[in-house]
PDB file of N, CA and C in Angstrom:
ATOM      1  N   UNK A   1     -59.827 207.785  55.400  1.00  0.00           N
ATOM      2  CA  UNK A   1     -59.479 207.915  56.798  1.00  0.00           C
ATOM      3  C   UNK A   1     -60.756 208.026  57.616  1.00  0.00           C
ATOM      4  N   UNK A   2     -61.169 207.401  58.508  1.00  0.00           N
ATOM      5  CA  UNK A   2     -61.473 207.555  59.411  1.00  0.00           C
ATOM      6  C   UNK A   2     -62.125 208.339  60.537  1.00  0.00           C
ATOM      7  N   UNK A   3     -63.018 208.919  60.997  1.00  0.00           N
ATOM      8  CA  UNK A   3     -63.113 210.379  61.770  1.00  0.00           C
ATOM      9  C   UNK A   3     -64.077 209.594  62.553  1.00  0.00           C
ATOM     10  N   UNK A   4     -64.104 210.129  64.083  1.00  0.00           N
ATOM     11  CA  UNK A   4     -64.851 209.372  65.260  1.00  0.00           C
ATOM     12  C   UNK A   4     -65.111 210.561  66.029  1.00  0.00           C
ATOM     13  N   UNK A   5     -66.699 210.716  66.688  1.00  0.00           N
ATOM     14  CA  UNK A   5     -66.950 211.088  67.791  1.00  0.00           C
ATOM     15  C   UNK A   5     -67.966 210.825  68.387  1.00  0.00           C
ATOM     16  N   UNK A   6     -67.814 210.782  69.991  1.00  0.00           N
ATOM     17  CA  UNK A   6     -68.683 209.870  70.678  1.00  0.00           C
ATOM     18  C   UNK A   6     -69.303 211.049  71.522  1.00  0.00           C
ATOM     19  N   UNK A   7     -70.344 210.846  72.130  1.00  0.00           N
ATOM     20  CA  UNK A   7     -71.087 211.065  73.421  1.00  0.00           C
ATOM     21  C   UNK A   7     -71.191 210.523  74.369  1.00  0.00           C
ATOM     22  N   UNK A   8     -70.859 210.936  75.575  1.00  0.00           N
ATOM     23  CA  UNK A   8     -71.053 209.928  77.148  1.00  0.00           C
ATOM     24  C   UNK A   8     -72.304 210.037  77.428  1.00  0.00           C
ATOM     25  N   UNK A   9     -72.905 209.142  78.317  1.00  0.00           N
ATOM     26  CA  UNK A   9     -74.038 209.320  79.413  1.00  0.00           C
ATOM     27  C   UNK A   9     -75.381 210.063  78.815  1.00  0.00           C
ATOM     28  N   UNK A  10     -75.427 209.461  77.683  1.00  0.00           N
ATOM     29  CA  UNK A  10     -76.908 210.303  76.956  1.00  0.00           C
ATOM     30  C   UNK A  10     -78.144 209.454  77.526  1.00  0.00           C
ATOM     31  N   UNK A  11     -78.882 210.307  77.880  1.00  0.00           N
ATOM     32  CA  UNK A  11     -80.124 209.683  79.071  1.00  0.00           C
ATOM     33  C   UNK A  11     -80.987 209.478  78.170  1.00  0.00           C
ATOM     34  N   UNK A  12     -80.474 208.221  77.637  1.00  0.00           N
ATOM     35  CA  UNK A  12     -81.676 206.906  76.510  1.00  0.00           C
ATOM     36  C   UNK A  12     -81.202 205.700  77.012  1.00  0.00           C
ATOM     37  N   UNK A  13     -81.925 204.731  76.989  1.00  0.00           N
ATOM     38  CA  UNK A  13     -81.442 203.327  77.200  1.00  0.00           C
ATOM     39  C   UNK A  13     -80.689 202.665  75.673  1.00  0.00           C
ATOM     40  N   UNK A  14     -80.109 202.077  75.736  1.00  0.00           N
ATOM     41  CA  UNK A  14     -78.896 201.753  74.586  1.00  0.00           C
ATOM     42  C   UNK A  14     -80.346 200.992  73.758  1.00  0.00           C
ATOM     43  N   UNK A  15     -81.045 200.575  73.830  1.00  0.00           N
ATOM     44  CA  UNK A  15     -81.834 199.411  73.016  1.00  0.00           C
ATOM     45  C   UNK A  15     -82.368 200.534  72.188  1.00  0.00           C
ATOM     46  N   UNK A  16     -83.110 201.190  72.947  1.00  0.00           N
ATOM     47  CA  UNK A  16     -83.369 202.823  72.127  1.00  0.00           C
ATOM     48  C   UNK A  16     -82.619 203.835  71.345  1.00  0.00           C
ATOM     49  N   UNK A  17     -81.729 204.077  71.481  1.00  0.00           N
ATOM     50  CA  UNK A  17     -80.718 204.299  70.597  1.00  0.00           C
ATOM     51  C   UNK A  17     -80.252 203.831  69.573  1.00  0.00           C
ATOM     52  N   UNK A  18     -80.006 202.238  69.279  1.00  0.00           N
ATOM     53  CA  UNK A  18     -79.705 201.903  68.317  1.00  0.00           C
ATOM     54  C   UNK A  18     -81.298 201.407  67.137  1.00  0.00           C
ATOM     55  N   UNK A  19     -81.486 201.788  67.766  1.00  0.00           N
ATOM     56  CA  UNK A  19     -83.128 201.905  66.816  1.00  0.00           C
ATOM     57  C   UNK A  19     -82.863 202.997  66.417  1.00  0.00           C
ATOM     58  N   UNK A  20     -82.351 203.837  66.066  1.00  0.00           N
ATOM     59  CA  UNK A  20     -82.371 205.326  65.706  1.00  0.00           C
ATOM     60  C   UNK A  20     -80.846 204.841  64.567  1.00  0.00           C
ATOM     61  N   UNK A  21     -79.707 204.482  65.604  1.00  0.00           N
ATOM     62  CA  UNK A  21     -78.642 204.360  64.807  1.00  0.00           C
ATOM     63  C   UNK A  21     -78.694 202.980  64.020  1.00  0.00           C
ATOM     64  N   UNK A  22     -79.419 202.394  63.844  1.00  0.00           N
ATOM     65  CA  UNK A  22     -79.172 200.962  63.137  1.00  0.00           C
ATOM     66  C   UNK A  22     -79.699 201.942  61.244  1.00  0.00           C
ATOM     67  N   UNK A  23     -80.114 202.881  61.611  1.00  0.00           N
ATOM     68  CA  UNK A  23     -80.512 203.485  60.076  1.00  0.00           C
ATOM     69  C   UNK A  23     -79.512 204.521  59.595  1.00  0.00           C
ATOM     70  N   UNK A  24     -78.760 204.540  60.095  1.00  0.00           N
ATOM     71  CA  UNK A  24     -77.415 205.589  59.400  1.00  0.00           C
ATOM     72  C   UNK A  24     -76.495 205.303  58.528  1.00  0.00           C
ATOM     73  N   UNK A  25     -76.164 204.015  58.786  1.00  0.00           N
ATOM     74  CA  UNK A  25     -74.729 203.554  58.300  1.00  0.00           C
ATOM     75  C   UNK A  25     -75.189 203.527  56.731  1.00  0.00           C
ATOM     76  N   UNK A  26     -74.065 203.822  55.730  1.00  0.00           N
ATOM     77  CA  UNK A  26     -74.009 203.888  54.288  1.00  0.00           C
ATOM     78  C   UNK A  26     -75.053 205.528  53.619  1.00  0.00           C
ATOM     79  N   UNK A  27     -75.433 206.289  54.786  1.00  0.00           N
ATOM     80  CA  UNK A  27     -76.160 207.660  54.292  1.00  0.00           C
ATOM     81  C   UNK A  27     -74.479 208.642  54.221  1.00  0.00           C
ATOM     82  N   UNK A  28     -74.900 209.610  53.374  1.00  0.00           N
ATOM     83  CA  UNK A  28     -74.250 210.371  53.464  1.00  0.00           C
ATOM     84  C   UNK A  28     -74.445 211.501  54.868  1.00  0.00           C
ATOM     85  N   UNK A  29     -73.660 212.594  55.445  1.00  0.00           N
ATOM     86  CA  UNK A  29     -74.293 213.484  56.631  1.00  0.00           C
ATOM     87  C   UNK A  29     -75.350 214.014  56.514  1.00  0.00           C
ATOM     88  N   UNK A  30     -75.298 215.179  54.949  1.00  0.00           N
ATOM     89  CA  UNK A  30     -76.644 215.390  54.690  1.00  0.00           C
ATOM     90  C   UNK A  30     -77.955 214.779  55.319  1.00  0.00           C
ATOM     91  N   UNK A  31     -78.078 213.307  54.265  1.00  0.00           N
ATOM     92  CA  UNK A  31     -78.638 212.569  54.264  1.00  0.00           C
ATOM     93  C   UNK A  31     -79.201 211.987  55.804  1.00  0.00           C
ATOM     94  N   UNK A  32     -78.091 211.587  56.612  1.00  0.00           N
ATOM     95  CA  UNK A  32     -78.583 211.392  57.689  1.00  0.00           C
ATOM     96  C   UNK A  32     -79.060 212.427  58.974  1.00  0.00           C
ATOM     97  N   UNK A  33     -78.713 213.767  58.391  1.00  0.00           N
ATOM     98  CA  UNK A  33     -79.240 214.228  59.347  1.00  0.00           C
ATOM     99  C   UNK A  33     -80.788 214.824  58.835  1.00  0.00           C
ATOM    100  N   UNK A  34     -81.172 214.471  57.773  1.00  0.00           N
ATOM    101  CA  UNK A  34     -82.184 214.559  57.391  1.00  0.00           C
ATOM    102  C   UNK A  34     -83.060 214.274  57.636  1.00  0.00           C
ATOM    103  N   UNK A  35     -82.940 212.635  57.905  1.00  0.00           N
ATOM    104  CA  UNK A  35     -83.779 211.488  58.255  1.00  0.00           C
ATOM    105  C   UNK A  35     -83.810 211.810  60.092  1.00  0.00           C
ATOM    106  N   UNK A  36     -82.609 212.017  60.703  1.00  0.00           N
ATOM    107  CA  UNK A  36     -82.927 212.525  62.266  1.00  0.00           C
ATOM    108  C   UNK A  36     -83.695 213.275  62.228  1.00  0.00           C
ATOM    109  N   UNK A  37     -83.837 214.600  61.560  1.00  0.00           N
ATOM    110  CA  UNK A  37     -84.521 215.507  61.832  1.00  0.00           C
ATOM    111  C   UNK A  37     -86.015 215.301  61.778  1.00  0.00           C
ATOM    112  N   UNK A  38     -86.834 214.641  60.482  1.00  0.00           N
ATOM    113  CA  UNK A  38     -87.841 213.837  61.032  1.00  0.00           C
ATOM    114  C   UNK A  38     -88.067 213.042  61.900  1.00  0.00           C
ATOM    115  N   UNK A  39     -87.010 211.804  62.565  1.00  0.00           N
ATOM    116  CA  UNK A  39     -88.129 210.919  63.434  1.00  0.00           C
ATOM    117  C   UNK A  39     -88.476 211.231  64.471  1.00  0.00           C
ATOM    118  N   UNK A  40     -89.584 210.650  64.756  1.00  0.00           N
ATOM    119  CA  UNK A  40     -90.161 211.132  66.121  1.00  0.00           C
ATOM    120  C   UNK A  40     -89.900 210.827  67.538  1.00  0.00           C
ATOM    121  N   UNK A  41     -88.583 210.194  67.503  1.00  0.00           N
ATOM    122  CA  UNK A  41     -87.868 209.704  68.367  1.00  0.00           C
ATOM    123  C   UNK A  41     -87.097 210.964  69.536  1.00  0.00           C
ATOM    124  N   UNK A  42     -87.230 211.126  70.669  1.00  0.00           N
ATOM    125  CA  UNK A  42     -86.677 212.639  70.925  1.00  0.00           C
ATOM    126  C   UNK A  42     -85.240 212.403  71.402  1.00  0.00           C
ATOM    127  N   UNK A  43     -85.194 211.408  70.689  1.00  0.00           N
ATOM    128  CA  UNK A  43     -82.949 211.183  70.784  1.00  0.00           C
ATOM    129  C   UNK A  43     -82.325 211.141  69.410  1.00  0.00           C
ATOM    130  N   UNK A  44     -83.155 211.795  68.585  1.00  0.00           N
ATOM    131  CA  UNK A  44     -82.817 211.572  67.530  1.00  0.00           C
ATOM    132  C   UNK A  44     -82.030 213.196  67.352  1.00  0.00           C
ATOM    133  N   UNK A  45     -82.206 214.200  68.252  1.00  0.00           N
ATOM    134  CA  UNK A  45     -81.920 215.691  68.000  1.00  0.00           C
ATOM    135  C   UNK A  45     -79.676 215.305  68.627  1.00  0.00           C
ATOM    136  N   UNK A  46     -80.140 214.553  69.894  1.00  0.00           N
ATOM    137  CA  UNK A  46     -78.881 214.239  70.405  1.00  0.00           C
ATOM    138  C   UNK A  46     -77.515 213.016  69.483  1.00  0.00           C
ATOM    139  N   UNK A  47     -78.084 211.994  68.460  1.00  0.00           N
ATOM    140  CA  UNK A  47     -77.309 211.247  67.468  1.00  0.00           C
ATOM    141  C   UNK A  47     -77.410 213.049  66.332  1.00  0.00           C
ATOM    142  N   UNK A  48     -78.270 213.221  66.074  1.00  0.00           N
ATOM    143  CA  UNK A  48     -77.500 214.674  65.187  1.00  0.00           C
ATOM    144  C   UNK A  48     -76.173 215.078  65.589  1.00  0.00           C
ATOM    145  N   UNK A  49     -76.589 215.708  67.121  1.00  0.00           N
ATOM    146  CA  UNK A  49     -75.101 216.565  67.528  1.00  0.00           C
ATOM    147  C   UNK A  49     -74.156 215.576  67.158  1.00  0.00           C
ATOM    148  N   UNK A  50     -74.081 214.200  67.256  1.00  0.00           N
ATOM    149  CA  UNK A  50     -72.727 213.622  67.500  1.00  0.00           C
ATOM    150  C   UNK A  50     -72.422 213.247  65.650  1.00  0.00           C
ATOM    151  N   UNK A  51     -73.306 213.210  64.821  1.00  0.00           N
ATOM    152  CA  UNK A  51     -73.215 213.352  63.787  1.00  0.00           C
ATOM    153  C   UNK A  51     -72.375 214.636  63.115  1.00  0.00           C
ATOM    154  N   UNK A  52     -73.141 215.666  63.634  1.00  0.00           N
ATOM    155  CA  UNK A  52     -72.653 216.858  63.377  1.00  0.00           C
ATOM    156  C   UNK A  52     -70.823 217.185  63.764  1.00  0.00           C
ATOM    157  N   UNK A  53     -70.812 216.806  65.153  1.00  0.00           N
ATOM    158  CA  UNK A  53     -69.693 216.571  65.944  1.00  0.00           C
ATOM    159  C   UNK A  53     -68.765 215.837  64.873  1.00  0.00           C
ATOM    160  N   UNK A  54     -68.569 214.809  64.483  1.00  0.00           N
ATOM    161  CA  UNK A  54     -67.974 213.967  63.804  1.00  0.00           C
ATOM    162  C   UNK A  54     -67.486 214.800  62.369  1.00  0.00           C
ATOM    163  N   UNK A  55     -68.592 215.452  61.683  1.00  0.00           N
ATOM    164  CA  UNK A  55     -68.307 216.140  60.208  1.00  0.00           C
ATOM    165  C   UNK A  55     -67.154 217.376  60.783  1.00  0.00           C
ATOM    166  N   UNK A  56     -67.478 218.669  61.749  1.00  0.00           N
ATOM    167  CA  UNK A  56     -66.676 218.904  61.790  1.00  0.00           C
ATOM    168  C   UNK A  56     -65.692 218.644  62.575  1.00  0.00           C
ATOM    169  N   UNK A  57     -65.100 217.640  63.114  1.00  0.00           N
ATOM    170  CA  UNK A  57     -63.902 217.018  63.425  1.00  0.00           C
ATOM    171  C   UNK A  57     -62.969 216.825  62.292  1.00  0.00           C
ATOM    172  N   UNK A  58     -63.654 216.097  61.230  1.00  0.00           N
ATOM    173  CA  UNK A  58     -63.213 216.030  60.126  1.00  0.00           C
ATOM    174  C   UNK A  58     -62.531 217.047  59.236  1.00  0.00           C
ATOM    175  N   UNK A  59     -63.671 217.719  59.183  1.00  0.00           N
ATOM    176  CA  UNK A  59     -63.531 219.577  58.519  1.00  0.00           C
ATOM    177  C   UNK A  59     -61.838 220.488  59.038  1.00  0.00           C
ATOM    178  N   UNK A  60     -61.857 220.364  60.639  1.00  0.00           N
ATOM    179  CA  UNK A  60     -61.256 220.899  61.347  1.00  0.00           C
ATOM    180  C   UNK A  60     -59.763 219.973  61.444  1.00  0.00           C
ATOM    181  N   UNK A  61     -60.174 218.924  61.898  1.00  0.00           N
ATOM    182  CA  UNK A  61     -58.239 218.455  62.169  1.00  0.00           C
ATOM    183  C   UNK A  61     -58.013 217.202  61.070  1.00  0.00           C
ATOM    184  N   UNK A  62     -58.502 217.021  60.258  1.00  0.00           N
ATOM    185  CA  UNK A  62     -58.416 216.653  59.085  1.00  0.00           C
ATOM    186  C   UNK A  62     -58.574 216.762  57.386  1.00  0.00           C
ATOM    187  N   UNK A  63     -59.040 217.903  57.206  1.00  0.00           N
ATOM    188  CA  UNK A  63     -59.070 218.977  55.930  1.00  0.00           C
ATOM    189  C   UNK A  63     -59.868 218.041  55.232  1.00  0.00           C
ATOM    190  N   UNK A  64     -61.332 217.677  55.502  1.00  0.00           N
ATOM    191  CA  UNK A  64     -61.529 216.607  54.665  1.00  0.00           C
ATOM    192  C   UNK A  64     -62.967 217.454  54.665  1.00  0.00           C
ATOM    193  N   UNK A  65     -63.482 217.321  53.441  1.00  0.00           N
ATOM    194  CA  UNK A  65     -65.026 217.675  52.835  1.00  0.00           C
ATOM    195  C   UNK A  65     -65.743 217.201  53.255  1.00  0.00           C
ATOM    196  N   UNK A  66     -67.067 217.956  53.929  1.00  0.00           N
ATOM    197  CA  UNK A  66     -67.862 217.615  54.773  1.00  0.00           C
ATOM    198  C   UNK A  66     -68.776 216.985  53.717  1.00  0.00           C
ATOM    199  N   UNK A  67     -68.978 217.511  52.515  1.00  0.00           N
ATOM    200  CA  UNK A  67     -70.012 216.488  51.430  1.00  0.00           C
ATOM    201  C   UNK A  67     -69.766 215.077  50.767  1.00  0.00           C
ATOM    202  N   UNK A  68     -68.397 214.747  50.901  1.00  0.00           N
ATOM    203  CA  UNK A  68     -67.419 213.232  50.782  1.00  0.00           C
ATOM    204  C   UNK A  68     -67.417 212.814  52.097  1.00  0.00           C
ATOM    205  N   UNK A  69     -68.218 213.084  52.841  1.00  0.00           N
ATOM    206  CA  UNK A  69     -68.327 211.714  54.155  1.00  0.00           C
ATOM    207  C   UNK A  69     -69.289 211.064  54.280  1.00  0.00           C
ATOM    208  N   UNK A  70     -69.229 209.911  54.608  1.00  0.00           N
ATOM    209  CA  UNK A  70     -70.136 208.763  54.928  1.00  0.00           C
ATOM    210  C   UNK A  70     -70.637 208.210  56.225  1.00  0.00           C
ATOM    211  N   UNK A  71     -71.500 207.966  56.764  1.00  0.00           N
ATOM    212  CA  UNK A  71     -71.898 207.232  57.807  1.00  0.00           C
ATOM    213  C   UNK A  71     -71.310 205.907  57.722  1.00  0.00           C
ATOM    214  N   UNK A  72     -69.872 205.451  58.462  1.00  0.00           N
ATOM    215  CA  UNK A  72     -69.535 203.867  57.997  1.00  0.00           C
ATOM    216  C   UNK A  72     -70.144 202.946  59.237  1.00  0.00           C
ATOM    217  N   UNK A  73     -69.806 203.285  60.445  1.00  0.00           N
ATOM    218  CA  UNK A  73     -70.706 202.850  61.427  1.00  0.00           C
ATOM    219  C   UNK A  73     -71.507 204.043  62.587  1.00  0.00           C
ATOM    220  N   UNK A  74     -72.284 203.683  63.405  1.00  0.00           N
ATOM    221  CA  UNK A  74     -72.951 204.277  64.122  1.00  0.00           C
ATOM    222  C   UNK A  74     -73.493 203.074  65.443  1.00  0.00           C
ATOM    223  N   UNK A  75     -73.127 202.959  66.468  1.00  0.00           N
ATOM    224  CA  UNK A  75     -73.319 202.395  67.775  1.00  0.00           C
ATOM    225  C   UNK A  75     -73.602 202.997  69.303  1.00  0.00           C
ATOM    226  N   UNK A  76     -73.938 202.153  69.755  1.00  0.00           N
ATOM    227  CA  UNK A  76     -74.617 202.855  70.997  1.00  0.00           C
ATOM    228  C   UNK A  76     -73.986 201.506  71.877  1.00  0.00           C
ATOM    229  N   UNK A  77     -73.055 201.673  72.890  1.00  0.00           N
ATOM    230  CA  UNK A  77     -72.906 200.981  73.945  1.00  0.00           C
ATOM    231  C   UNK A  77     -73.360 201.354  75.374  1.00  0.00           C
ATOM    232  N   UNK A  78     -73.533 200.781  76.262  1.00  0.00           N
ATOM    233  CA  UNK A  78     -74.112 200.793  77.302  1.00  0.00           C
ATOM    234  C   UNK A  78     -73.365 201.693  78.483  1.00  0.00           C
ATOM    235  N   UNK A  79     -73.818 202.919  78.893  1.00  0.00           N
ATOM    236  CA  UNK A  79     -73.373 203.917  79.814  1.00  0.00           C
ATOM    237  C   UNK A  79     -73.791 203.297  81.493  1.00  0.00           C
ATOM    238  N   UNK A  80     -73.532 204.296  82.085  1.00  0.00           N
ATOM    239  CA  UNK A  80     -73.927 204.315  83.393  1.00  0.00           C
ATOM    240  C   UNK A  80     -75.200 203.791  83.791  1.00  0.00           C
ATOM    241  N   UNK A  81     -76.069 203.051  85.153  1.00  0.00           N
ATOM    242  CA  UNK A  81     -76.806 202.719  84.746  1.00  0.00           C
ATOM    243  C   UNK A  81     -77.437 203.415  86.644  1.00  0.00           C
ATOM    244  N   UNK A  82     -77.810 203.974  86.638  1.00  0.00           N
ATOM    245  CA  UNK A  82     -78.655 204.421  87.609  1.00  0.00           C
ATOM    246  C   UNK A  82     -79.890 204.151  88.168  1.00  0.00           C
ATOM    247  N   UNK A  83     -79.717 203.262  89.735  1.00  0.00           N
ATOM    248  CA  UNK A  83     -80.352 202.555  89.963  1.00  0.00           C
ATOM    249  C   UNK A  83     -81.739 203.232  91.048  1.00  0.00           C
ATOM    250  N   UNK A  84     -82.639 203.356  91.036  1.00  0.00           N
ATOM    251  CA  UNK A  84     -83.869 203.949  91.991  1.00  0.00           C
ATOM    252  C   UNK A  84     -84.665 202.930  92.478  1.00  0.00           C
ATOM    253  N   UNK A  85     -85.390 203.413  93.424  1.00  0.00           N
ATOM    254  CA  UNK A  85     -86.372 202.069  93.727  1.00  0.00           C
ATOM    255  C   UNK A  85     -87.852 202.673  93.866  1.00  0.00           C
ATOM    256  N   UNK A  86     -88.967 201.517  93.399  1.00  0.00           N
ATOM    257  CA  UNK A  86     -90.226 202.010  93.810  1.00  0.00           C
ATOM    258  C   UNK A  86     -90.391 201.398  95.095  1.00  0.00           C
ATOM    259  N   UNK A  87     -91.823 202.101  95.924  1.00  0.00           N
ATOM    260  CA  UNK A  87     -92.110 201.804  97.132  1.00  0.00           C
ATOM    261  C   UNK A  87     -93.117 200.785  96.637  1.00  0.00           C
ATOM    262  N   UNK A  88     -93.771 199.596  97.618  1.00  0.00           N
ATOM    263  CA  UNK A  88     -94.747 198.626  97.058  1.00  0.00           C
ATOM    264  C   UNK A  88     -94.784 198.259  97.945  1.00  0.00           C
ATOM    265  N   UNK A  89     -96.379 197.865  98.020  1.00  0.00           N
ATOM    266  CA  UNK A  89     -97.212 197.203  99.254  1.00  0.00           C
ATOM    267  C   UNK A  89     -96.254 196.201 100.300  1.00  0.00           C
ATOM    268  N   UNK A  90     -96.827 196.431 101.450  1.00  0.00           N
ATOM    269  CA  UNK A  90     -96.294 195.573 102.366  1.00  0.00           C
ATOM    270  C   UNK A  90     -94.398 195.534 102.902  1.00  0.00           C
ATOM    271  N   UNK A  91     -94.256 197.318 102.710  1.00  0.00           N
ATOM    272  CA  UNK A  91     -93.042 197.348 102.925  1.00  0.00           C
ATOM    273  C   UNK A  91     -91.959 197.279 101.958  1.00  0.00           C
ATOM    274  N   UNK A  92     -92.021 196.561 100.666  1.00  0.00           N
ATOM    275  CA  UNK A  92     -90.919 195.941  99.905  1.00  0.00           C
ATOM    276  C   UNK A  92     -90.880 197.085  98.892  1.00  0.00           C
ATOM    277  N   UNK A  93     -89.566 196.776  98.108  1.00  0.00           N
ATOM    278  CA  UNK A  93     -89.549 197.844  96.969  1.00  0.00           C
ATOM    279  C   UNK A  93     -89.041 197.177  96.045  1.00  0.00           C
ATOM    280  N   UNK A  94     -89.357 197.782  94.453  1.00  0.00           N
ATOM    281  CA  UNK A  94     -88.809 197.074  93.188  1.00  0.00           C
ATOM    282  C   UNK A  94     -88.356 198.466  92.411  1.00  0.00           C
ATOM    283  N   UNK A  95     -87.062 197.677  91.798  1.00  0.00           N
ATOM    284  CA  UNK A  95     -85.947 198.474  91.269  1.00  0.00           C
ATOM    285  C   UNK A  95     -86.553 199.194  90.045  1.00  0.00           C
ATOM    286  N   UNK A  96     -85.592 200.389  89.699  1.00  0.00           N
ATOM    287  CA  UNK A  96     -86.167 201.274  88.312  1.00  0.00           C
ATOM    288  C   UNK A  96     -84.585 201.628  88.332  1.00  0.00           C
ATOM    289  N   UNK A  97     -84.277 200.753  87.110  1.00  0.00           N
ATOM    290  CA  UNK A  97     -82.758 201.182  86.405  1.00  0.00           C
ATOM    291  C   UNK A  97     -83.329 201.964  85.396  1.00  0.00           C
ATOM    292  N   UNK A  98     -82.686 203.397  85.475  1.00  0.00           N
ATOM    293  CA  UNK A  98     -82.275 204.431  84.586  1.00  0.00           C
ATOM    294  C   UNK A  98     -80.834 204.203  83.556  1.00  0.00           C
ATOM    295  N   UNK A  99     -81.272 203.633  82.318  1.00  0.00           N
ATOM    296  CA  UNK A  99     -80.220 203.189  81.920  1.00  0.00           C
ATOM    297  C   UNK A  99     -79.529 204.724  81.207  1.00  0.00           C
ATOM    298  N   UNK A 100     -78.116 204.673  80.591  1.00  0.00           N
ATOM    299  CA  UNK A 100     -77.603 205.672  79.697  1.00  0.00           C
ATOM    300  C   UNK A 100     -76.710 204.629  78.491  1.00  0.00           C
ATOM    301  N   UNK A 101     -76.499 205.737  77.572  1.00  0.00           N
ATOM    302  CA  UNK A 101     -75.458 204.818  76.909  1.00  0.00           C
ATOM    303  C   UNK A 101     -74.563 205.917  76.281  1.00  0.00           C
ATOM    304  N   UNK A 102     -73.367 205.394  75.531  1.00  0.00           N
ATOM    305  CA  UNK A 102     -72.692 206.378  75.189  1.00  0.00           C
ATOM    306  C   UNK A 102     -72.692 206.128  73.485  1.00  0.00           C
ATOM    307  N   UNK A 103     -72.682 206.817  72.612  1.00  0.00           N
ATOM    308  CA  UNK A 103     -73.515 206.707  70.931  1.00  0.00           C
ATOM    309  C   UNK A 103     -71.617 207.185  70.325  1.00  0.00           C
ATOM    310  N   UNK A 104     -71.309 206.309  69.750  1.00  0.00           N
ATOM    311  CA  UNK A 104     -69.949 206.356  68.825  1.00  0.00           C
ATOM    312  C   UNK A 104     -70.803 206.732  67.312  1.00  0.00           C
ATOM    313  N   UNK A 105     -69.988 207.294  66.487  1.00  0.00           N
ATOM    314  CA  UNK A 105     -70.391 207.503  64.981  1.00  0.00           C
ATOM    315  C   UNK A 105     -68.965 207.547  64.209  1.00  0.00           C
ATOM    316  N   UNK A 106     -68.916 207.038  63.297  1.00  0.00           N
ATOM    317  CA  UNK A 106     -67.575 206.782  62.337  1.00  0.00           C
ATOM    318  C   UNK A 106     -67.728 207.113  60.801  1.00  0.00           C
ATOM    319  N   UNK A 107     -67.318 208.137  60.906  1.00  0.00           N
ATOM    320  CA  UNK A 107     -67.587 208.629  59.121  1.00  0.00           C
ATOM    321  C   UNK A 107     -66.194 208.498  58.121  1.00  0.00           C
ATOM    322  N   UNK A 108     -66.165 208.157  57.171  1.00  0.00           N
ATOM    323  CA  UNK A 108     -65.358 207.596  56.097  1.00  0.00           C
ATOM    324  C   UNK A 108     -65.378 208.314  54.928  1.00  0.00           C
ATOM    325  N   UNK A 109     -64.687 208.775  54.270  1.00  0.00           N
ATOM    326  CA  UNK A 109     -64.829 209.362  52.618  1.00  0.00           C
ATOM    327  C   UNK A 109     -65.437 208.462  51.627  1.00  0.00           C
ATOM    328  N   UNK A 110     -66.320 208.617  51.237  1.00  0.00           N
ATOM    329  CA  UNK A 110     -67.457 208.275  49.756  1.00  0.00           C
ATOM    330  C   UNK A 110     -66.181 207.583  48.791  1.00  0.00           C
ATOM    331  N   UNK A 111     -66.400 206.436  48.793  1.00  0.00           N
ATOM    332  CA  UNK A 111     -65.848 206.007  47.983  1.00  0.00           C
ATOM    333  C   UNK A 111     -65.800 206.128  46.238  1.00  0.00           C
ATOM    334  N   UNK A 112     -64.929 206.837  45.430  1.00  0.00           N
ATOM    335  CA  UNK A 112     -65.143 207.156  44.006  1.00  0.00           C
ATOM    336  C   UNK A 112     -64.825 206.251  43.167  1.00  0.00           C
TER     337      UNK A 112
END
């Protein structure tokens, strides 16, 4: 079965994010929150929580062992995108999109 939890509006740009999540899928939780906890990425503390989030979801409204779950997918789609502007010579201004995205994680039981 199945277990999902997402995050809204996490202030990373989605391209950045899935550089972090393109290395999860097929780790165990352990495992992947292992590897978060080293990189030097500072969105790597925020894919934990939703990692974490996900195991006990599982734990809690599905009675399922937090050491029999798997990373089956991990994605980052594109959030809100917040638009600013710089000031620049001669009057004119150029845009600064603040992107977000929202980070899904899908954990699965270890197949025996």
């Amino acid at each position: 079965m199945e277990v999902r939890a997402t995050a809204k509006n996490i202030g990373a740009s989605p391209r950045k994010m899935r550089l972090i999540l393109g290395r999860l899928p097929g780790l165990s939780v352990d495992q992947s929150l292992a590897l978060l906890r080293y990189l030097p990425s500072p969105h790597a503390r925020s894919v934990s929580k939703v990692v974490l989030s996900a195991a006990a979801n599982a734990e809690n409204n599905f009675d399922m062992n937090a050491n029999d779950l798997v990373v089956k997918r991990a994605f980052a789609d594109e959030g809100r995108t917040l638009k600013r502007f710089r000031p620049r010579s001669r009057g004119r201004v150029s845009p600064i999109l603040k992107r977000s995205s929202h980070i899904t994680v899908i954990l699965d039981e270890r197949e025996v």
